[in-house]
N, C-alpha and C. Protein backbone atom coordinates (compact mmCIF):
# COMPACT_ATOMS: atom_id res chain seq x y z
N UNK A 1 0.85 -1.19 0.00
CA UNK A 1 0.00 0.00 0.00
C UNK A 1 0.88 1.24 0.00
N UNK A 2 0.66 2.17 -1.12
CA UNK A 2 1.79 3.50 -1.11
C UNK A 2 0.74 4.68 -0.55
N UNK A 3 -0.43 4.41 -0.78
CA UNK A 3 -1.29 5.41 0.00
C UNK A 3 -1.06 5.34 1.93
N UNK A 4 -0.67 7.27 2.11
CA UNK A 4 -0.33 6.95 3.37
C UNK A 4 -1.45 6.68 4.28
N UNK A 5 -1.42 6.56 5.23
CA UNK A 5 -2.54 6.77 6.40
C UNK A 5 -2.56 8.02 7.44
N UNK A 6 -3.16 8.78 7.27
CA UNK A 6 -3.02 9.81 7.84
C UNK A 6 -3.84 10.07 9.41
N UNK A 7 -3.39 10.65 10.57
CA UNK A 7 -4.08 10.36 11.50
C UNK A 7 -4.06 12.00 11.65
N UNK A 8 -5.41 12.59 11.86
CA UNK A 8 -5.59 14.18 12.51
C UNK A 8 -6.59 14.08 13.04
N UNK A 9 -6.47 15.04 13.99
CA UNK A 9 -7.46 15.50 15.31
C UNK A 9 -6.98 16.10 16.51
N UNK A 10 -7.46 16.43 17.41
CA UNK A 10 -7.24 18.08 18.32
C UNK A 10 -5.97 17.61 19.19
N UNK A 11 -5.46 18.07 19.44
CA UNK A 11 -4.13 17.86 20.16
C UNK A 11 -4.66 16.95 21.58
N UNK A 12 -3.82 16.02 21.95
CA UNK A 12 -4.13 15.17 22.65
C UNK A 12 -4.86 14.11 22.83
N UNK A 13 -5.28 13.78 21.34
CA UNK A 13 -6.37 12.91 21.41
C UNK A 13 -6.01 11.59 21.28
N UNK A 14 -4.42 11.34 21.24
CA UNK A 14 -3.61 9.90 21.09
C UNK A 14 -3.41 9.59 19.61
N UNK A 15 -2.88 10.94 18.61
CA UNK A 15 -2.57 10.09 17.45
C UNK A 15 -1.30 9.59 17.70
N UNK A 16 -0.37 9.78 18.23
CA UNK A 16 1.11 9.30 18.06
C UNK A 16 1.09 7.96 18.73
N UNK A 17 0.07 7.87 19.93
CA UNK A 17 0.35 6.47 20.43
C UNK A 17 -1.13 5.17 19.85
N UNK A 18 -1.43 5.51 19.17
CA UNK A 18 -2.32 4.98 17.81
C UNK A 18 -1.73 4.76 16.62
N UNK A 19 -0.95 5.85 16.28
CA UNK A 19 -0.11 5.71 15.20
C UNK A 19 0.68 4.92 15.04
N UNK A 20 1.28 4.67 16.40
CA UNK A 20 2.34 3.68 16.52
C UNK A 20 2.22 2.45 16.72
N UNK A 21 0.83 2.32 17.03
CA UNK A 21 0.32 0.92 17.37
C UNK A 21 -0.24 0.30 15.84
N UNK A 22 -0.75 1.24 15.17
CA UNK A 22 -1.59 1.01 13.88
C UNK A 22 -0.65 0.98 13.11
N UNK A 23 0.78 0.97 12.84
CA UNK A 23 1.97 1.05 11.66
C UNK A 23 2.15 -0.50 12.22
N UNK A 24 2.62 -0.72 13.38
CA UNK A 24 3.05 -2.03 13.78
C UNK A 24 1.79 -3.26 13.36
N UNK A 25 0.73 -3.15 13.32
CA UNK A 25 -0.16 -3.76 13.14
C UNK A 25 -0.39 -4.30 11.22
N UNK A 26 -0.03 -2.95 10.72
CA UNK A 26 -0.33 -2.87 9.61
C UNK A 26 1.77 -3.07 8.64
N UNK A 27 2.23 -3.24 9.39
CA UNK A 27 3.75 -3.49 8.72
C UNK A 27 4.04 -2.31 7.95
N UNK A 28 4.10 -1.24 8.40
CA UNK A 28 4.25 0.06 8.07
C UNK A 28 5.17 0.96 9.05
N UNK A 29 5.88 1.97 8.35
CA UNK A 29 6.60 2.88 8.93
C UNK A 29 6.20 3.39 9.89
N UNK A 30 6.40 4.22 10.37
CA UNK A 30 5.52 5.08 11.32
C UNK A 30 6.04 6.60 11.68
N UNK A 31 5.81 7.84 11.10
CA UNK A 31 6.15 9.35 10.98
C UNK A 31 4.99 10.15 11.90
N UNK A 32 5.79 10.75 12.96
CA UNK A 32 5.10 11.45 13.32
C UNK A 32 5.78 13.08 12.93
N UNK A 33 5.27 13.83 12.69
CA UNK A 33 5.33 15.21 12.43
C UNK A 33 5.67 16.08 13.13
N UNK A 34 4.71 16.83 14.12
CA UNK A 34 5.74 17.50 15.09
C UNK A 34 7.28 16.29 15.66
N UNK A 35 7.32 15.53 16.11
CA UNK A 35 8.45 14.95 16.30
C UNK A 35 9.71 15.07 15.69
N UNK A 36 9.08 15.45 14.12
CA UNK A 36 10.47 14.62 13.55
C UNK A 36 10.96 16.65 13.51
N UNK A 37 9.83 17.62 13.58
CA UNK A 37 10.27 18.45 13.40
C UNK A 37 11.08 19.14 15.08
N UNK A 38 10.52 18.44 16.31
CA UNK A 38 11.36 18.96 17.25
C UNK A 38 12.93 18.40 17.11
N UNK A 39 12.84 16.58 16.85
CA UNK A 39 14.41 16.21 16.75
C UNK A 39 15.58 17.51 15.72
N UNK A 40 14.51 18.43 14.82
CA UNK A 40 15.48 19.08 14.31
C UNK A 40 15.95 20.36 14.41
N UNK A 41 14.29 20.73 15.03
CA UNK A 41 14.59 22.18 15.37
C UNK A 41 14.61 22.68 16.52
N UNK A 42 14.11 21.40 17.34
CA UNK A 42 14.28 22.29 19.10
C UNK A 42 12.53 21.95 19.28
N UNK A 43 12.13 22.35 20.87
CA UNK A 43 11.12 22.13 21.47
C UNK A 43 10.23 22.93 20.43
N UNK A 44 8.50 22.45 20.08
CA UNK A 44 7.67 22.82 19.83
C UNK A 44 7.18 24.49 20.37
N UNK A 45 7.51 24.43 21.48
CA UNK A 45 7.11 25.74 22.36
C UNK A 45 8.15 26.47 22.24
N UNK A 46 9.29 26.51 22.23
CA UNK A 46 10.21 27.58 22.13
C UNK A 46 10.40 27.68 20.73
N UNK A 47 10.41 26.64 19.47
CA UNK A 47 9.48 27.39 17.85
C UNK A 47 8.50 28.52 18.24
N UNK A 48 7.41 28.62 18.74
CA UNK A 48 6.67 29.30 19.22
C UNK A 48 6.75 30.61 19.98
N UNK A 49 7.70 30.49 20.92
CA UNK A 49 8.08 31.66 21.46
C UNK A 49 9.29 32.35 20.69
N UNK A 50 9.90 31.43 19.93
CA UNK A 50 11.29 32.45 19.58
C UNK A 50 10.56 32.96 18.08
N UNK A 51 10.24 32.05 17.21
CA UNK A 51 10.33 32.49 15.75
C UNK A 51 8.19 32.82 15.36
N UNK A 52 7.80 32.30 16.54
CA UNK A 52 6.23 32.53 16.22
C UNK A 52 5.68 31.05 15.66
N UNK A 53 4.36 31.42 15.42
CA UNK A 53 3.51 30.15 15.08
C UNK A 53 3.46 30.28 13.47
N UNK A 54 3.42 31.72 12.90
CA UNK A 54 3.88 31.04 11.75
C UNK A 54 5.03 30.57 10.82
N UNK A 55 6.31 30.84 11.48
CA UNK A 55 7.50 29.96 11.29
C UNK A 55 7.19 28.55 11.49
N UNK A 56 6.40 27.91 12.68
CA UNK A 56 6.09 26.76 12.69
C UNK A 56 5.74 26.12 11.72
N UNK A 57 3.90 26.68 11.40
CA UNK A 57 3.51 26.08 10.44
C UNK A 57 4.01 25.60 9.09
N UNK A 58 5.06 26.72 8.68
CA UNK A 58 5.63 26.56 7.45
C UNK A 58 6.75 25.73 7.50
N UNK A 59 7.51 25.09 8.87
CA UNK A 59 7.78 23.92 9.19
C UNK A 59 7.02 22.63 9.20
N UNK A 60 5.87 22.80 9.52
CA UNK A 60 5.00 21.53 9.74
C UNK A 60 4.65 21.28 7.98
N UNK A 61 4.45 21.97 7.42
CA UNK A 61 3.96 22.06 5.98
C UNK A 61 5.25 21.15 5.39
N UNK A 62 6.73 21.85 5.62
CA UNK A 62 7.62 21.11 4.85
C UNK A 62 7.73 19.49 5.31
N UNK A 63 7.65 19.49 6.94
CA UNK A 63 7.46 18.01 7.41
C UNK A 63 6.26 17.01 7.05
N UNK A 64 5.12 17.59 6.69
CA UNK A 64 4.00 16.94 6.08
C UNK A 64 4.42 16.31 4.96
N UNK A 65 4.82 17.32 4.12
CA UNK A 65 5.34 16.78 2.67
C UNK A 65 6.22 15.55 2.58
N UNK A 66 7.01 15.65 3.40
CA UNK A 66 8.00 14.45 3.12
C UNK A 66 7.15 13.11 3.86
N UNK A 67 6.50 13.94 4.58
CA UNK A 67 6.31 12.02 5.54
C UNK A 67 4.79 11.52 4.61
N UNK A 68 4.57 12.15 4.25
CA UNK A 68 3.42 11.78 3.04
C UNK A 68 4.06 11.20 1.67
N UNK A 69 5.20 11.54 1.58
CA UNK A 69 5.53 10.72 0.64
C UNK A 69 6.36 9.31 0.63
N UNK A 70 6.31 8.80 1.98
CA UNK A 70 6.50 7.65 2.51
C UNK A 70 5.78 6.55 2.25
N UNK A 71 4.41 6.78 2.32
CA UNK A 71 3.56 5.82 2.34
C UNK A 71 3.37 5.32 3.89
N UNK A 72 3.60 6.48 4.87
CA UNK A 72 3.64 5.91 6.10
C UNK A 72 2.34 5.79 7.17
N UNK A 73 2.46 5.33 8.05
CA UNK A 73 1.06 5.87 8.88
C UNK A 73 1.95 7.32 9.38
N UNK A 74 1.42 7.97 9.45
CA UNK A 74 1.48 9.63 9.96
C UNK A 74 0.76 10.15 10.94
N UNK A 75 1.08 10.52 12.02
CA UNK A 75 0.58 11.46 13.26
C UNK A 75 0.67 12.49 12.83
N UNK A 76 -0.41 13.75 12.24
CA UNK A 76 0.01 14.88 12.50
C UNK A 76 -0.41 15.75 13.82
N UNK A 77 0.41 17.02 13.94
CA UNK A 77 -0.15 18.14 14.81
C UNK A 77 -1.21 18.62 14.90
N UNK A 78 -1.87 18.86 16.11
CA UNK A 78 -3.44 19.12 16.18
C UNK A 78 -3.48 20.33 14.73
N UNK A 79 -2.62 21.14 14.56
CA UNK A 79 -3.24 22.11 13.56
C UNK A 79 -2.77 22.01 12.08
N UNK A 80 -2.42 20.59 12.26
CA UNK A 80 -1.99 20.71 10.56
C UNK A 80 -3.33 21.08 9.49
N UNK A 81 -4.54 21.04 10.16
CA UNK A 81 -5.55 21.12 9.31
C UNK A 81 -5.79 22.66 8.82
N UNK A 82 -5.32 23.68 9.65
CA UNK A 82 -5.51 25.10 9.63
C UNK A 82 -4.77 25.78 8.60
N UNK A 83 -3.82 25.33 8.06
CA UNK A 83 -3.06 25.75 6.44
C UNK A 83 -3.58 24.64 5.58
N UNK A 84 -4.57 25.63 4.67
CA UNK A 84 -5.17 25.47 3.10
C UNK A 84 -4.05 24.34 2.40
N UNK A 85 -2.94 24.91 2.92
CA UNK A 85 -2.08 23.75 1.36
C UNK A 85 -1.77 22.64 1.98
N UNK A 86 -1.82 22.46 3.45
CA UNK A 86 -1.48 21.34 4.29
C UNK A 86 -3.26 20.24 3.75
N UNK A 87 -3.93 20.81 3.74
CA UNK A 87 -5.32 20.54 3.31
C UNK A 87 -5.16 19.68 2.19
N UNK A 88 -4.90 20.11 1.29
CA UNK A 88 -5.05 20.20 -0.25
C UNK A 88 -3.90 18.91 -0.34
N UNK A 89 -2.41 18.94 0.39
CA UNK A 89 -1.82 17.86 0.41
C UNK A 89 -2.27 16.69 1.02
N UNK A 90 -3.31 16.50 1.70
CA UNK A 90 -3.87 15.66 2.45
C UNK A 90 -4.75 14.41 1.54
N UNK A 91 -5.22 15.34 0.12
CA UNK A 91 -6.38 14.86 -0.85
C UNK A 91 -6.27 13.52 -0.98
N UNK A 92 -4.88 13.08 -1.15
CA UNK A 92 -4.69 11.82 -1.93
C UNK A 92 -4.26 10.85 -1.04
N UNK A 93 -4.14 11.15 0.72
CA UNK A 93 -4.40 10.07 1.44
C UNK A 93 -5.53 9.29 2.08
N UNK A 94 -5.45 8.39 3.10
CA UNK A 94 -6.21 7.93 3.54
C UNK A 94 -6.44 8.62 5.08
N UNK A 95 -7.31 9.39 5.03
CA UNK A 95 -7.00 10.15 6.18
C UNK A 95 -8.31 9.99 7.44
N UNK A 96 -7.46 9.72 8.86
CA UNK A 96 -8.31 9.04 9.86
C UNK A 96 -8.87 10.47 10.96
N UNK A 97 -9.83 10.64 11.22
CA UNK A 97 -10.23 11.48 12.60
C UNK A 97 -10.31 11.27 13.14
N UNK A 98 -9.49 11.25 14.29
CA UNK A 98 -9.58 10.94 15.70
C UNK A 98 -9.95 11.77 16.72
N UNK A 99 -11.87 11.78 16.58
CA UNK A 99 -12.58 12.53 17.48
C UNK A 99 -12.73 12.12 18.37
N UNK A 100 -13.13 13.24 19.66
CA UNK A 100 -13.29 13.16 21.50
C UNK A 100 -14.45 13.91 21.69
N UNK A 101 -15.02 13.32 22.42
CA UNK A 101 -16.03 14.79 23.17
C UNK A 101 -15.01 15.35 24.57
N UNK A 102 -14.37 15.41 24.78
CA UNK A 102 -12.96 16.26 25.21
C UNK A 102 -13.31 15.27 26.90
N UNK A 103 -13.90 14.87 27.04
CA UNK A 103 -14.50 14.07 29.10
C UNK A 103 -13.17 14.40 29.56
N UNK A 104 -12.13 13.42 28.85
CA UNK A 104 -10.93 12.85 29.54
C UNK A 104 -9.87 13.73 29.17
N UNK A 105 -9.85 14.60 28.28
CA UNK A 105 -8.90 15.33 27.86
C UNK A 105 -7.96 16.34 29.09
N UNK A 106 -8.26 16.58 29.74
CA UNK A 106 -7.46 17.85 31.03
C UNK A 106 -6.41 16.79 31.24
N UNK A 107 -6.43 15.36 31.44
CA UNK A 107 -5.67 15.01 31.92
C UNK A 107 -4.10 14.55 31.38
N UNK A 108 -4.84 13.93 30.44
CA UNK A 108 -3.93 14.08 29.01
C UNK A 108 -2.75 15.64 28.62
N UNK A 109 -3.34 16.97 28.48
CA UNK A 109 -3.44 17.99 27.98
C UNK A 109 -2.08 18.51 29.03
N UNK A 110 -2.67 18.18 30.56
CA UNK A 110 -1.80 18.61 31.64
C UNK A 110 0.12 18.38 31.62
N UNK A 111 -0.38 17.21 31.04
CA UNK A 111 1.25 15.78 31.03
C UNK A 111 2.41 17.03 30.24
N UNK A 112 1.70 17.61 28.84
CA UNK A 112 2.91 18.46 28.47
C UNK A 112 2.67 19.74 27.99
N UNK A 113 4.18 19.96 27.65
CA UNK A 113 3.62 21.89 27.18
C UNK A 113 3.58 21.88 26.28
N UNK A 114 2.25 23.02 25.56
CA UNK A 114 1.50 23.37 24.43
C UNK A 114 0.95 24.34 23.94
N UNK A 115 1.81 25.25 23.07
CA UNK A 115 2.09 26.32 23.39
C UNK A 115 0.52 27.13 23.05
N UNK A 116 -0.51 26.60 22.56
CA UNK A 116 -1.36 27.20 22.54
C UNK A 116 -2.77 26.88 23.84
N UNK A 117 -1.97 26.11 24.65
CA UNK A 117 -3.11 26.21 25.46
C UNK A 117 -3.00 26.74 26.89
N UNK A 118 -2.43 28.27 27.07
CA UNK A 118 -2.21 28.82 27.66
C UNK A 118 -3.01 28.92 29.05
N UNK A 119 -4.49 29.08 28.83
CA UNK A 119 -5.23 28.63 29.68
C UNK A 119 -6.38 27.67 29.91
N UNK A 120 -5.46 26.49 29.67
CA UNK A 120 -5.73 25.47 29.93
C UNK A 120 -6.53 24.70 28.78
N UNK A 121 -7.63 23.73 29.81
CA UNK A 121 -8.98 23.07 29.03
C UNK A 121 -9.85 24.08 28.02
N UNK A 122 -9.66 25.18 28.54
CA UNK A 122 -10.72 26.25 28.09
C UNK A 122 -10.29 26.97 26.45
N UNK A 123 -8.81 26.66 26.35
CA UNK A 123 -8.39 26.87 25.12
C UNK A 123 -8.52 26.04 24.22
N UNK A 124 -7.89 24.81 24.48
CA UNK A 124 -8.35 23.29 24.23
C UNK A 124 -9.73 23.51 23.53
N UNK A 125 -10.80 23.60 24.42
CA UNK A 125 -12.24 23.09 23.72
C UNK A 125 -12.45 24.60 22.94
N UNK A 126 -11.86 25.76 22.98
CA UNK A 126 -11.99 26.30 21.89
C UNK A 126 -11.37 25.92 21.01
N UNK A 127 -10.28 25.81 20.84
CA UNK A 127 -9.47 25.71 19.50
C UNK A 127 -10.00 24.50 18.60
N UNK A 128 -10.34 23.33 19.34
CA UNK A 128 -11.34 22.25 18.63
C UNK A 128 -12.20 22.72 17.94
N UNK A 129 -13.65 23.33 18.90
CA UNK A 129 -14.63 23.29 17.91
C UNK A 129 -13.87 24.65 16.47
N UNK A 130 -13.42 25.17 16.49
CA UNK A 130 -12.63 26.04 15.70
C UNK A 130 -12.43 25.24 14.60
N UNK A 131 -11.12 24.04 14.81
CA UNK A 131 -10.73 23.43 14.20
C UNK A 131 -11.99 21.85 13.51
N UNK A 132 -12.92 21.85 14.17
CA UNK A 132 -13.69 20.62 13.72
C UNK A 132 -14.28 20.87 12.47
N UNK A 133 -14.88 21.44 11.83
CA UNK A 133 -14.84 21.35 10.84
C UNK A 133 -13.99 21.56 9.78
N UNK A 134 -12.44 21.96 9.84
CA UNK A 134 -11.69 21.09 9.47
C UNK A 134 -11.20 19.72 9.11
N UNK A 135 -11.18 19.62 10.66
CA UNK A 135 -10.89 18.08 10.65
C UNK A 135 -11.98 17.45 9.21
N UNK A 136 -12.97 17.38 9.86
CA UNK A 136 -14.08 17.03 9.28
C UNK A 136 -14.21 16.94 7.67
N UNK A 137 -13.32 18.02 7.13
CA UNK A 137 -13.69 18.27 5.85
C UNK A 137 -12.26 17.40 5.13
N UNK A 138 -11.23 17.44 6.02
CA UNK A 138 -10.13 16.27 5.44
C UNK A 138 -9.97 14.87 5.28
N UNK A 139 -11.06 14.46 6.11
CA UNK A 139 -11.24 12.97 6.58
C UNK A 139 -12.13 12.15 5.63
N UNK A 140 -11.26 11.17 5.53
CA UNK A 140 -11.89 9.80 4.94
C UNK A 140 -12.97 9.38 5.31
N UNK A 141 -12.47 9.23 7.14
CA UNK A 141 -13.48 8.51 8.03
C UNK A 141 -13.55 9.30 9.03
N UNK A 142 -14.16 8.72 10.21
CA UNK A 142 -14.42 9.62 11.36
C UNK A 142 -13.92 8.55 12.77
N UNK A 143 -13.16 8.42 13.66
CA UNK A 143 -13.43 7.51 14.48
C UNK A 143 -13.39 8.55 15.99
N UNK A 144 -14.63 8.29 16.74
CA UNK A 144 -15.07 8.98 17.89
C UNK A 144 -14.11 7.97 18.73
N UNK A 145 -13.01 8.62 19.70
CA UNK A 145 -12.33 7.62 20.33
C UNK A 145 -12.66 7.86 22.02
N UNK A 146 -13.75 8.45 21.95
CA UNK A 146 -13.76 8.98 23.62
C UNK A 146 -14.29 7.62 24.70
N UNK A 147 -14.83 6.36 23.93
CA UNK A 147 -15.54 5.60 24.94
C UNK A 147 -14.56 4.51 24.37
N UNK A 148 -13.76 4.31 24.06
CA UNK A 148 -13.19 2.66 23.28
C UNK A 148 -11.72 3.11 23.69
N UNK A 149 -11.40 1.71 23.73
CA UNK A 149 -9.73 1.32 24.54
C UNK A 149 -8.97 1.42 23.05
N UNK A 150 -7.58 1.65 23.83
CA UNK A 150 -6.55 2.21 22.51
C UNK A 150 -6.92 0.69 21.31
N UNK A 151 -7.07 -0.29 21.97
CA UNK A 151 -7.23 -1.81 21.43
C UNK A 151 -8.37 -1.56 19.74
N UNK A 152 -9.41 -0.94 20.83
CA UNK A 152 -10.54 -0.76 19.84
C UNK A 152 -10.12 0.01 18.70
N UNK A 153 -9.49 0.83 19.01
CA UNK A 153 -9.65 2.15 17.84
C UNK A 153 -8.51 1.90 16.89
N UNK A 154 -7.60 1.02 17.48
CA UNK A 154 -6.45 0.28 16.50
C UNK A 154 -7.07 -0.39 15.72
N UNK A 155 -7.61 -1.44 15.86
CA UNK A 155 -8.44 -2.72 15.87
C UNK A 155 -9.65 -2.09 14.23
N UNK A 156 -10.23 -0.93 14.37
CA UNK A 156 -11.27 -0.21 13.79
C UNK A 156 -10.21 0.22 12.38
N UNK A 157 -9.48 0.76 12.67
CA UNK A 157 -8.46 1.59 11.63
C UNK A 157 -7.96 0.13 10.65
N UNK A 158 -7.23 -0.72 11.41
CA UNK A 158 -7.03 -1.46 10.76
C UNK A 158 -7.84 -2.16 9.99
N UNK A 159 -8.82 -2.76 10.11
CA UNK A 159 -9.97 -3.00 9.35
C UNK A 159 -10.16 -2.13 7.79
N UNK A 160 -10.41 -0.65 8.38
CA UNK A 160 -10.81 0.11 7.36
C UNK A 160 -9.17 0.08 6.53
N UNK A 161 -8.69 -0.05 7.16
CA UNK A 161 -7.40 0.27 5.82
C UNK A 161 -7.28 -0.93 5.03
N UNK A 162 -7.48 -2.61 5.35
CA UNK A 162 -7.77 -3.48 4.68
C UNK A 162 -8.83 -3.76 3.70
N UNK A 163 -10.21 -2.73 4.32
CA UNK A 163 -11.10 -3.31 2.88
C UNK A 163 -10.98 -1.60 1.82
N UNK A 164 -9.79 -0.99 2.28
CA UNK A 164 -9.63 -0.15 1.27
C UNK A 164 -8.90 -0.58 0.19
N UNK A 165 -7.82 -1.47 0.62
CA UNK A 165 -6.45 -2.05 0.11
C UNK A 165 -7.12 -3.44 -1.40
């Protein structure tokens, strides 16, 4: 399969540790995005504080590109959906949503720093519904992960990527 798998949805919602479970499952690479862009440029948050958010993005844009042309499963950043061309590069994958109704999210959210959620949960569930119809409009599929074990939602993905294949 050269079509990648793409995983987006609001920051914290477990694409990287889905991602990683769903590449291993599926005998696939596994790229996560912000990651590969902190191993090169330094912490996510100090991108943010030193050069701004849109130096970022136009980092995340160049890191999209390449890990899309892997054929990999892919974690992206809660906001890869918010740049039009990050969008538009998205067309020709297989791309997964990994929606929450946010229940469990504070706790998750707390664990690390992020540079846009300054105050707190309350930024969080704004910047979502902001971003949901985004999400929404990039996605293949939809998977609501707020009531099902990491098992399930692996378990679901994989499926759908087999009777795509």
């Amino acid at each position: 399969m050269n079509t990648p798998v793409v995983l987006v949805g609001p920051m914290g919602v477990g694409k990287t540790t889905i991602g990683k479970k769903l590449a291993k499952q599926l005998g696939l690479s596994f790229v996560d995005t912000d990651k590969e862009i902190v191993k090169q440029h330094g912490s996510i948050a100090k991108i943010f504080e030193k050069l701004g958010e849109q130096h970022f993005r136009a980092l995340e844009h160049e890191f999209l590109l390449a890990a899309l042309s892997t054929g990999s499963v892919v974690a992206t950043g809660g906001g890869v959906v918010t740049q039009e061309k990050n969008r538009l590069a998205l067309r020709d994958s297989f791309v997964i949503y990994l929606s929450t109704n946010g229940r469990h999210m504070a706790s998750r959210l707390l664990a690390g720093r992020r540079p846009l959620l300054k105050n707190g949960i309350s930024d969080w569930k704004r910047i979502y519904q902001e971003r949901k119809p985004l999400y929404e409009q990039v996605a293949s599929v939809e998977i609501e992960t707020s009531s099902k074990s990491l098992h399930t939602v692996v378990s679901e993905i994989v499926e759908l990527v087999k009777a795509r294949a």
